[in-house]
Protein backbone atom coordinates (compact mmCIF):
# COMPACT_ATOMS: atom_id res chain seq x y z
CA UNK A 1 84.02 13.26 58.08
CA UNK A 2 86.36 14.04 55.15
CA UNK A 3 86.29 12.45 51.69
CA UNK A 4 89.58 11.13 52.38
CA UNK A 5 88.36 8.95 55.09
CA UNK A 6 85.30 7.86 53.01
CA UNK A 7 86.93 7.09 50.27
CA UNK A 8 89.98 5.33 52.83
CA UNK A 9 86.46 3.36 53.95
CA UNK A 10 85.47 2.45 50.61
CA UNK A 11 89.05 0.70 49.44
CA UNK A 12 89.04 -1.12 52.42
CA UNK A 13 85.93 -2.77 52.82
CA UNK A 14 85.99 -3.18 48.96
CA UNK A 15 88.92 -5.11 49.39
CA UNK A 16 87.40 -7.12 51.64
CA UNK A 17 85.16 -8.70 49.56
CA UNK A 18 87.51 -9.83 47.14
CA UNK A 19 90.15 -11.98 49.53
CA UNK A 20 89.33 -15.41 51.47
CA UNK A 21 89.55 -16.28 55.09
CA UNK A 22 92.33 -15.78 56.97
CA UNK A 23 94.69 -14.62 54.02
CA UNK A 24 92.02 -11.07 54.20
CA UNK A 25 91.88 -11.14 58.36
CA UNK A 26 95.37 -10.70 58.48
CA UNK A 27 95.58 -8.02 55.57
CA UNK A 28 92.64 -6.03 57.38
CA UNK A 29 94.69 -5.99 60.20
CA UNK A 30 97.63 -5.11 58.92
CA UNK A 31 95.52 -2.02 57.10
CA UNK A 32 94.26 -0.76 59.98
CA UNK A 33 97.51 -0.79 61.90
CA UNK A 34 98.81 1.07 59.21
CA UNK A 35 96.13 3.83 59.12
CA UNK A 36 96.27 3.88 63.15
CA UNK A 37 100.03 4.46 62.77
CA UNK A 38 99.69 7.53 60.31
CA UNK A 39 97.03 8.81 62.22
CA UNK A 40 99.41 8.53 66.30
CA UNK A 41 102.70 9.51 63.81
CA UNK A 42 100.24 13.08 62.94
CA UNK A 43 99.88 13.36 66.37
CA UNK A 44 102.27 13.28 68.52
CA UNK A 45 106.09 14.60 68.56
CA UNK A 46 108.40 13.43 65.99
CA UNK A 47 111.27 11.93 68.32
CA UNK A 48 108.61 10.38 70.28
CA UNK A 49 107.18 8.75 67.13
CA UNK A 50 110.73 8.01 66.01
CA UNK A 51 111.72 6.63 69.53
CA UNK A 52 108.48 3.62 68.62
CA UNK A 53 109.59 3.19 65.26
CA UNK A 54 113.54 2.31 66.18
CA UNK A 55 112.50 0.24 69.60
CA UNK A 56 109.38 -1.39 68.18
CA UNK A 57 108.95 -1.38 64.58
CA UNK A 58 112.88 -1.81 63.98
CA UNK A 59 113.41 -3.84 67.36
CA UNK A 60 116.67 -1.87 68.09
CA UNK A 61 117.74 -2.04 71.71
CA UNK A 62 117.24 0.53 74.51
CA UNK A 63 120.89 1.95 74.07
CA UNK A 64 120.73 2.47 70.79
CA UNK A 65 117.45 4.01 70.31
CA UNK A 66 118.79 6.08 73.37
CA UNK A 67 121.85 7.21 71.51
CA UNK A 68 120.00 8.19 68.37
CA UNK A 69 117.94 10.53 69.88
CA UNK A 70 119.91 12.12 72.43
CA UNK A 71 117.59 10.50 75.00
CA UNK A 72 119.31 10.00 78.71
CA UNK A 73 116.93 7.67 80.51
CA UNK A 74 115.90 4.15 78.99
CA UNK A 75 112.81 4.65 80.93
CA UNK A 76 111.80 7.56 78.48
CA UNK A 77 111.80 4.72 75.68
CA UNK A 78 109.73 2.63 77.60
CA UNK A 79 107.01 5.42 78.40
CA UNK A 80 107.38 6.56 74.81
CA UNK A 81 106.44 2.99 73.74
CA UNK A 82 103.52 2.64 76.11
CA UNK A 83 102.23 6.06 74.78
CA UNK A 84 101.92 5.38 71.19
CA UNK A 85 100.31 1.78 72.10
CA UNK A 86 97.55 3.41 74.32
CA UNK A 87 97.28 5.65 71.15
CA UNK A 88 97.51 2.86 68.44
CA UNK A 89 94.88 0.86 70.61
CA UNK A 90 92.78 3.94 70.51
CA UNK A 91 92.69 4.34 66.75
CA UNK A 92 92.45 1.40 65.83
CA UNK A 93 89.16 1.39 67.75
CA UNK A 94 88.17 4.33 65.95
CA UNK A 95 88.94 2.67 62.30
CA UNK A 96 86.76 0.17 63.47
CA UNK A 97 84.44 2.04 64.23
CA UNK A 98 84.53 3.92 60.69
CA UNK A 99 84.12 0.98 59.26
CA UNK A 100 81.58 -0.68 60.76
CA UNK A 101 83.19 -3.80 62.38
């Protein structure tokens, strides 16, 4: 384990103690989706990250996510999506995990 993640451990569950109720649940969350979405963007190809971030992220339709990328088969955007969730799932596991929770 790096110090990055340590100290990555430290300002998060720091922070944790200083916000209320539901107001820090969501905050966490979005934290460790945020982390977990570094983390799949490091791994996997670039256009296949990008594909996620104009379908999902940006909600852009099929077409034009298709036309963006050069990318023939809306299909391919689909299974691109359902990769990086399997992946996002995954990490955010593991940042649980890390933490403790």
């Amino acid at each position: 384990e790096d110090d990055s993640q340590l100290d990555r451990r430290d300002q998060i569950s720091d922070s944790k103690a200083e916000m209320p109720g539901e107001a820090w649940d969501k905050l966490w969350d979005q934290q460790l989706l945020r982390i977990a979405l570094n983390r799949v963007r490091e791994r996997v190809e670039p256009d296949t990250f990008r594909s996620f971030e104009l379908y999902v992220l940006e909600e852009r339709p099929t077409a034009e996510v298709q036309e963006a990328l050069g990318i023939s088969d809306r299909n391919t955007v689909y299974q691109q999506r359902s990769r990086i969730v399997k992946l996002l799932e995954a990490e955010v596991r593991q940042l649980l995990l890390e933490v403790g929770e």
